[in-house]
C-alpha atoms as a PDB file:
ATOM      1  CA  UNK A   1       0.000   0.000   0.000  1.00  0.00           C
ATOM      2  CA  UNK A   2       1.293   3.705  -0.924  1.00  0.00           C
ATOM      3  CA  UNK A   3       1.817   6.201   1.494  1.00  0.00           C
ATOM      4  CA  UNK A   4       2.394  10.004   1.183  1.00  0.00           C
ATOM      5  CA  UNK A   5       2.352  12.722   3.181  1.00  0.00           C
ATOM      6  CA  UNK A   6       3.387  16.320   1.560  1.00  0.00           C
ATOM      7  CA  UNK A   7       3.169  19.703   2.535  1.00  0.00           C
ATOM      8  CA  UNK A   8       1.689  21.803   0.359  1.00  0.00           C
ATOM      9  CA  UNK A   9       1.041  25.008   2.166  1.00  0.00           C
ATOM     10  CA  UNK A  10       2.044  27.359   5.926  1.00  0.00           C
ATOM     11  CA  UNK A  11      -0.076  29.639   7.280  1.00  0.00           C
ATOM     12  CA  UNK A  12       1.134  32.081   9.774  1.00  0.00           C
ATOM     13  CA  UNK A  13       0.156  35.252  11.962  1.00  0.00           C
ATOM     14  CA  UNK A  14       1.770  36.098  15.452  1.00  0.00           C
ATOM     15  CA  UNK A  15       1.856  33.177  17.484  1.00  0.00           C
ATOM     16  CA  UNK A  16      -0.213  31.010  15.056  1.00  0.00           C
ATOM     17  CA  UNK A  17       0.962  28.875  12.411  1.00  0.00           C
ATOM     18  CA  UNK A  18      -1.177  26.247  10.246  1.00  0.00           C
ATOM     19  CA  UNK A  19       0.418  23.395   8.482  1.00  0.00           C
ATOM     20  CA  UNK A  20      -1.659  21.916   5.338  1.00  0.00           C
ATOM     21  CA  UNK A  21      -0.331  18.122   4.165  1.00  0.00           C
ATOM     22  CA  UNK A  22      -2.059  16.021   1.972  1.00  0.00           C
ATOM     23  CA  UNK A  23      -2.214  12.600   3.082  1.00  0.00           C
ATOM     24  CA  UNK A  24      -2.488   9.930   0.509  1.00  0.00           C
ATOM     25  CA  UNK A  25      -3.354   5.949   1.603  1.00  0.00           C
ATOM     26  CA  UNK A  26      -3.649   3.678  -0.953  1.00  0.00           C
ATOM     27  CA  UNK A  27      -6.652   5.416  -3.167  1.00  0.00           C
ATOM     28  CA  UNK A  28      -7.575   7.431  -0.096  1.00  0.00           C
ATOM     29  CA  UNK A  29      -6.740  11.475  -0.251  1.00  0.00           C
ATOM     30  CA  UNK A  30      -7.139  13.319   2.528  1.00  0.00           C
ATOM     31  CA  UNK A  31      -6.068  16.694   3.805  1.00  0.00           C
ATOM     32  CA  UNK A  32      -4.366  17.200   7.471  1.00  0.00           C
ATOM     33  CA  UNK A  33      -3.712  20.892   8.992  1.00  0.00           C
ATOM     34  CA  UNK A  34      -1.543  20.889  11.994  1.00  0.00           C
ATOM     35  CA  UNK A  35      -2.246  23.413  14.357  1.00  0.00           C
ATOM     36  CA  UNK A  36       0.515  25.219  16.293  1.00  0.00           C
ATOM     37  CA  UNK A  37       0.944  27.641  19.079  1.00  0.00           C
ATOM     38  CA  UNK A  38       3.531  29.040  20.481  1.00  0.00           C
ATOM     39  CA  UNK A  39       5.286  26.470  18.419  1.00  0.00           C
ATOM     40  CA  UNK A  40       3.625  23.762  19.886  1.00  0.00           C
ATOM     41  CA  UNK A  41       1.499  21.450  18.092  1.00  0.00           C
ATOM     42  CA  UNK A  42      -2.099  22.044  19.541  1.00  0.00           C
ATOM     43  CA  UNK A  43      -4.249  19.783  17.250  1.00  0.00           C
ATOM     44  CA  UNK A  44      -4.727  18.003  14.154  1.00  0.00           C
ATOM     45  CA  UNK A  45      -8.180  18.468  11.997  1.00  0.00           C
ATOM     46  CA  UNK A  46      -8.602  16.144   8.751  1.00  0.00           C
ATOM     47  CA  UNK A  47     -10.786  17.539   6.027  1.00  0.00           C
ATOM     48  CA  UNK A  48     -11.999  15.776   2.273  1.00  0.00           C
ATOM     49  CA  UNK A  49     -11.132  18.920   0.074  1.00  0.00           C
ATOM     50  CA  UNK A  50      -7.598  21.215  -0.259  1.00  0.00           C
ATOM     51  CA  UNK A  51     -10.193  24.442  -0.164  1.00  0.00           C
ATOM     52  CA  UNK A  52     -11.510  23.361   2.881  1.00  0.00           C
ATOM     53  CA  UNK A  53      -8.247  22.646   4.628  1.00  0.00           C
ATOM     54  CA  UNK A  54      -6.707  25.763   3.300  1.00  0.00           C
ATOM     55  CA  UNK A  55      -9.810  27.640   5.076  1.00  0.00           C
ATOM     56  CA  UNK A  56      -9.586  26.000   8.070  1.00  0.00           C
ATOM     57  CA  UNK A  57      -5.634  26.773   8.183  1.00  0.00           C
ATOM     58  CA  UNK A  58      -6.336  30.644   7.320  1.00  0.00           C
ATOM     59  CA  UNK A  59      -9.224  30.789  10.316  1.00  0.00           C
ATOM     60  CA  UNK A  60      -6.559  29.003  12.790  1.00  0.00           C
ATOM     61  CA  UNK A  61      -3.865  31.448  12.389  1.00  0.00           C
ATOM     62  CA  UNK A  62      -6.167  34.669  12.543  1.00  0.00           C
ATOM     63  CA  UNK A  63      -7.949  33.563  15.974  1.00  0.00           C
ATOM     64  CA  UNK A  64     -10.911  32.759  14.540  1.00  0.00           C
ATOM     65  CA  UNK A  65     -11.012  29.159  15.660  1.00  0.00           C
ATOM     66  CA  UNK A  66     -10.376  28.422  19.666  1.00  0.00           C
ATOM     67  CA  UNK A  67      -9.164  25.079  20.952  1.00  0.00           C
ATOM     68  CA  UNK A  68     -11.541  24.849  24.617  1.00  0.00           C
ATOM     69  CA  UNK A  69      -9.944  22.834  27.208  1.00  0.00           C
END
């Protein structure tokens, strides 16, 4: 079975940064955004589509999104 994991795009503003990978099992494609703050990972979402995960990665770094503990 394949497996492939590239980066295709970095988001950043101020303490935020957004990692987008695509993720590629077998036939399966799926997009991965790592979350960081402070430089430290925070979380991990998994989304279908690229615009979706680019989105997500955009709203992340501007503060739009907040991780609740």
């Amino acid at each position: 079975m394949t497996k492939l994991k590239e980066q295709y795009h970095s988001f950043s503003n101020e303490n935020r940064t957004a990692e987008v990978f695509l993720e590629v099992i077998g036939s399966e494609r799926n997009w991965s955004i790592d979350c960081f703050e402070h430089n430290e990972m925070v979380v991990t979402y998994k989304m279908p589509y690229e615009v979706a995960a680019e989105q997500l990665a955009d709203e992340w770094v501007m503060g739009d999104i907040k991780i609740i503990e």
